[in-house]
C-alpha atoms as a PDB file:
ATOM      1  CA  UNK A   1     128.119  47.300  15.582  1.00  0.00           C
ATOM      2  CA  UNK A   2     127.153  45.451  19.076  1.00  0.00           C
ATOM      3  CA  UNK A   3     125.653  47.656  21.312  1.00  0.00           C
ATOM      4  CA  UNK A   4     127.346  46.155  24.122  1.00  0.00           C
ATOM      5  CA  UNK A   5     130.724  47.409  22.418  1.00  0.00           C
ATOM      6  CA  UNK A   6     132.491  49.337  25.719  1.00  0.00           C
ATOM      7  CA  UNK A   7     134.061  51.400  22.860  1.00  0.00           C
ATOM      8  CA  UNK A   8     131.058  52.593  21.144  1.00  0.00           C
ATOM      9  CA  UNK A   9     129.374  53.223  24.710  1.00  0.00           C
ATOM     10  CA  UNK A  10     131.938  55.678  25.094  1.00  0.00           C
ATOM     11  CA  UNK A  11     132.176  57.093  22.042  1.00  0.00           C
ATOM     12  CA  UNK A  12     128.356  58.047  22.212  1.00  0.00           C
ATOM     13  CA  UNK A  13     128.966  59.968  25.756  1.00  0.00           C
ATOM     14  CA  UNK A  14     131.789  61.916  24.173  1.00  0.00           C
ATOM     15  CA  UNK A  15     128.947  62.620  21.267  1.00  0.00           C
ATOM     16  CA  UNK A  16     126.090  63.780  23.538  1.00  0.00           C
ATOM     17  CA  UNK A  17     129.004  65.886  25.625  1.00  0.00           C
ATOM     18  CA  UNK A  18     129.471  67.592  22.141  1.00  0.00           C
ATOM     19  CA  UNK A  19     125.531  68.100  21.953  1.00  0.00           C
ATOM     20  CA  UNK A  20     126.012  70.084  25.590  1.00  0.00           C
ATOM     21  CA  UNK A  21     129.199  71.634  24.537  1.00  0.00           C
ATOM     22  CA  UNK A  22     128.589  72.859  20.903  1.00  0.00           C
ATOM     23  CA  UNK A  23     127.449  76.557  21.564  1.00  0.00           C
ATOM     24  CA  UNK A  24     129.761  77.357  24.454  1.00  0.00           C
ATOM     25  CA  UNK A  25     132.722  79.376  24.500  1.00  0.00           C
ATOM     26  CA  UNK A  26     134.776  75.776  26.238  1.00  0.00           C
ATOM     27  CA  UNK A  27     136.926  75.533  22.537  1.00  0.00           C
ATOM     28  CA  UNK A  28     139.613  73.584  24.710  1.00  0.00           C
ATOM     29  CA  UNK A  29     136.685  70.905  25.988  1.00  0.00           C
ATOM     30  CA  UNK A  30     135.199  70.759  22.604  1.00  0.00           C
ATOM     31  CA  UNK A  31     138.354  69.775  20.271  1.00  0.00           C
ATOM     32  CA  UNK A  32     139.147  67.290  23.568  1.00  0.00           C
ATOM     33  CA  UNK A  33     135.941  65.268  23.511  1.00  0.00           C
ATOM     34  CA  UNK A  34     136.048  65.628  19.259  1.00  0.00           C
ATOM     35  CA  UNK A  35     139.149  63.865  19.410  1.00  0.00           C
ATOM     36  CA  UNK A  36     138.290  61.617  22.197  1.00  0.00           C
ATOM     37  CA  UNK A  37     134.883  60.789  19.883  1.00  0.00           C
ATOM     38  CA  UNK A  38     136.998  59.709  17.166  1.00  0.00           C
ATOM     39  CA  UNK A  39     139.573  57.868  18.752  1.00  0.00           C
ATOM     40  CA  UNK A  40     137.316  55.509  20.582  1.00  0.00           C
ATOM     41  CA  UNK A  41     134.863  55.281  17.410  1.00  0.00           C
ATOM     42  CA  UNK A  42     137.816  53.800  15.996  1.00  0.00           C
ATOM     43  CA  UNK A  43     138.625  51.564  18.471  1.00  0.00           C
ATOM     44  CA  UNK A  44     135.082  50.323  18.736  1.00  0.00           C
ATOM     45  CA  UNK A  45     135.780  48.823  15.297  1.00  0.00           C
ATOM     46  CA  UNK A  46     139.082  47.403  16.187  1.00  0.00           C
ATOM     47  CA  UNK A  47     136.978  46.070  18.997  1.00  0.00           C
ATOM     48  CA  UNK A  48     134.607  44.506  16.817  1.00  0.00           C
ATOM     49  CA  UNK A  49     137.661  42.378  14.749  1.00  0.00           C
ATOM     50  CA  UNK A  50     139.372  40.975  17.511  1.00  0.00           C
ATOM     51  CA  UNK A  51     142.312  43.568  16.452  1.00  0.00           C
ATOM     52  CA  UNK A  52     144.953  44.471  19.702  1.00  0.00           C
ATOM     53  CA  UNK A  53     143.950  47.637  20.499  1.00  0.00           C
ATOM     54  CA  UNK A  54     147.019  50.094  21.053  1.00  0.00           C
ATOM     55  CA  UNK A  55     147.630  52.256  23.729  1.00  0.00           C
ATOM     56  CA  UNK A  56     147.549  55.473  21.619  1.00  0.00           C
ATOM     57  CA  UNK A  57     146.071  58.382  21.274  1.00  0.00           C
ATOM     58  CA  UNK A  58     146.713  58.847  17.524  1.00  0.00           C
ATOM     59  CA  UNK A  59     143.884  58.978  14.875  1.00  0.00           C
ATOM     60  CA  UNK A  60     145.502  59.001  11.681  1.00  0.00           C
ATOM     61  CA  UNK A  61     147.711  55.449  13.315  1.00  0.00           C
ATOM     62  CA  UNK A  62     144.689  53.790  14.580  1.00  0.00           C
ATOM     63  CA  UNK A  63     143.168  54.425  10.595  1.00  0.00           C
ATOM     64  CA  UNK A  64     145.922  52.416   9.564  1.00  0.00           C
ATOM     65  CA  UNK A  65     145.249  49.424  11.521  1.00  0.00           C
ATOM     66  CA  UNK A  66     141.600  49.458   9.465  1.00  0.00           C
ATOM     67  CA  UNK A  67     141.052  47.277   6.533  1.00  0.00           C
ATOM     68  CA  UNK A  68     138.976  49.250   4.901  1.00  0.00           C
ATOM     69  CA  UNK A  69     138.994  53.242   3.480  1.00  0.00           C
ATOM     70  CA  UNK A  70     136.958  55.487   4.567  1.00  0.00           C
ATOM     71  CA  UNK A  71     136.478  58.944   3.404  1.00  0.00           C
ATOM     72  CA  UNK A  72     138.549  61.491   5.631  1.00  0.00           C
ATOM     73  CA  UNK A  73     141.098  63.775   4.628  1.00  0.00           C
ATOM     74  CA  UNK A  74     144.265  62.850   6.174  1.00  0.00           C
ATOM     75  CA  UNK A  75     144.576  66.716   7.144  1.00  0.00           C
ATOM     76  CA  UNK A  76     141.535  66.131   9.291  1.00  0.00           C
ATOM     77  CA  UNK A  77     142.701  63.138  10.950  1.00  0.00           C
ATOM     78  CA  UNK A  78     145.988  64.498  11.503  1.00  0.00           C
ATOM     79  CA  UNK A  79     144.380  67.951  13.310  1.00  0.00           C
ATOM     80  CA  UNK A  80     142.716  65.612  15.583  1.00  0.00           C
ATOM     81  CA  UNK A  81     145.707  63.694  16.680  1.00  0.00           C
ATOM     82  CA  UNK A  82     147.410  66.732  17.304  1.00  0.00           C
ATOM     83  CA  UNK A  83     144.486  67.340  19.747  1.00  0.00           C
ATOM     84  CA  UNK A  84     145.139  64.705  22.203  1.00  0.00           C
ATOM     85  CA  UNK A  85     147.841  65.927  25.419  1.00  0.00           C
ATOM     86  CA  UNK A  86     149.198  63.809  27.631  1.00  0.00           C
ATOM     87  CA  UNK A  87     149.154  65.999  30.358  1.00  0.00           C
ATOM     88  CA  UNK A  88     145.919  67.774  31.872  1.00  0.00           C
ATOM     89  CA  UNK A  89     147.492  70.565  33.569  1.00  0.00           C
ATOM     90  CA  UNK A  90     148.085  74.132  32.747  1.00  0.00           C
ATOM     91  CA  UNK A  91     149.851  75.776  30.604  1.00  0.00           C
ATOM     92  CA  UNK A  92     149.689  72.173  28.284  1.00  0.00           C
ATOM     93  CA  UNK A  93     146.082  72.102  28.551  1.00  0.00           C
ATOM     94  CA  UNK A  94     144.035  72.340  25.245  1.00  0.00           C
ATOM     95  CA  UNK A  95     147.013  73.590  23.354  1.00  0.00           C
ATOM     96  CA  UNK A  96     147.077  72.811  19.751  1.00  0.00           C
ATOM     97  CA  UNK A  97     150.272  73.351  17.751  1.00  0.00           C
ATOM     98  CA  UNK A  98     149.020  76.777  16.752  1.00  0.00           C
ATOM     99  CA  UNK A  99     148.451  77.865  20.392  1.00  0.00           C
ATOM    100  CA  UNK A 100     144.704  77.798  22.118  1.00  0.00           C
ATOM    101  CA  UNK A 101     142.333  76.677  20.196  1.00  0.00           C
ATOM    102  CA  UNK A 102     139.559  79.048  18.359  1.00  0.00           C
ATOM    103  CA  UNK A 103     135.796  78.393  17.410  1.00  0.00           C
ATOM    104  CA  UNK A 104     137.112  77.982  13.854  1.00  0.00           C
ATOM    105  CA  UNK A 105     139.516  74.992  15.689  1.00  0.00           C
ATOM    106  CA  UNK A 106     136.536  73.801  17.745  1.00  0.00           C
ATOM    107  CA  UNK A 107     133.314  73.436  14.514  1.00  0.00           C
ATOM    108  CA  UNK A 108     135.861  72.002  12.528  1.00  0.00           C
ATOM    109  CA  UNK A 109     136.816  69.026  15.220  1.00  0.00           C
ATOM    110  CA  UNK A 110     132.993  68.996  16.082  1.00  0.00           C
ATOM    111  CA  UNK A 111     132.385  67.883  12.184  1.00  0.00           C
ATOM    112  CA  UNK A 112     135.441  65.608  11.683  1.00  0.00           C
ATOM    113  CA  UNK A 113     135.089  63.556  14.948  1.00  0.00           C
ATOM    114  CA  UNK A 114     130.698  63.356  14.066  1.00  0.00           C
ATOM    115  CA  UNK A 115     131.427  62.715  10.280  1.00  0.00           C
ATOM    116  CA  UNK A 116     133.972  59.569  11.695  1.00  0.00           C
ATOM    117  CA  UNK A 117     131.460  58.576  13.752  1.00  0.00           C
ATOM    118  CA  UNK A 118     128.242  58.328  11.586  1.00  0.00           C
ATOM    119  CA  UNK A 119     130.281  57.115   8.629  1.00  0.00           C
ATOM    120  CA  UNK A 120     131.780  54.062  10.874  1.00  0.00           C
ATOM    121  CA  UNK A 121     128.127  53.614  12.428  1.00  0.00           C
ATOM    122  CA  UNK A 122     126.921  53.418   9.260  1.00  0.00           C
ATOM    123  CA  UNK A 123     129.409  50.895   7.330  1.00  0.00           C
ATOM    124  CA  UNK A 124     128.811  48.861  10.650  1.00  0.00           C
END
């Protein structure tokens, strides 16, 4: 992948923010930036072959505009869309479908969004 990729630029700060973020308590800020990771990881590749990139926020969509597989569980990809809100403000902040999101909620974006990333770094 081209360094100069604006995508993959800002993937990696949403990595590193993860680095900072990992052993805190800030579950809502963690599953935000894992999402955020992912979603411009993937857009980095779209990036990459000339492929329209959508205005969305959805994981498991953007996957489908891929040509090729890569190994996630749809599950995973699917938690992480439901991640994204449109709106910043309380009481929508950080709410996942199951309500605020736990530690349990928070490791297992951490390790989808990084797992996305390194595989697509990787194939690239």
């Amino acid at each position: 992948m081209k360094k100069d990729n604006p995508w993959i630029i800002y993937a990696r700060e949403d990595y590193e923010a993860l680095d900072l973020l990992k052993d805190s308590n800030l579950y809502r800020t963690i599953c935000f930036h894992s999402q955020q990771l992912a979603e411009k990881t993937i857009k980095a590749v779209l990036f990459e072959k000339n492929i329209k990139i959508p205005r969305t926020h959805n994981i498991t969509y953007l996957l489908s505009l891929l040509n090729f597989d890569i190994p996630v569980e749809k599950s995973d990809m699917e938690f992480l869309s439901t991640i994204y809100i449109e709106s910043r403000y309380p009481p929508d902040i950080g709410l996942l479908p199951s309500g605020e999101p736990t530690k349990d909620d928070a490791d297992r974006a951490i390790n989808i969004s990084r797992n996305l990333y390194h595989y697509i770094i990787d194939y690239y």
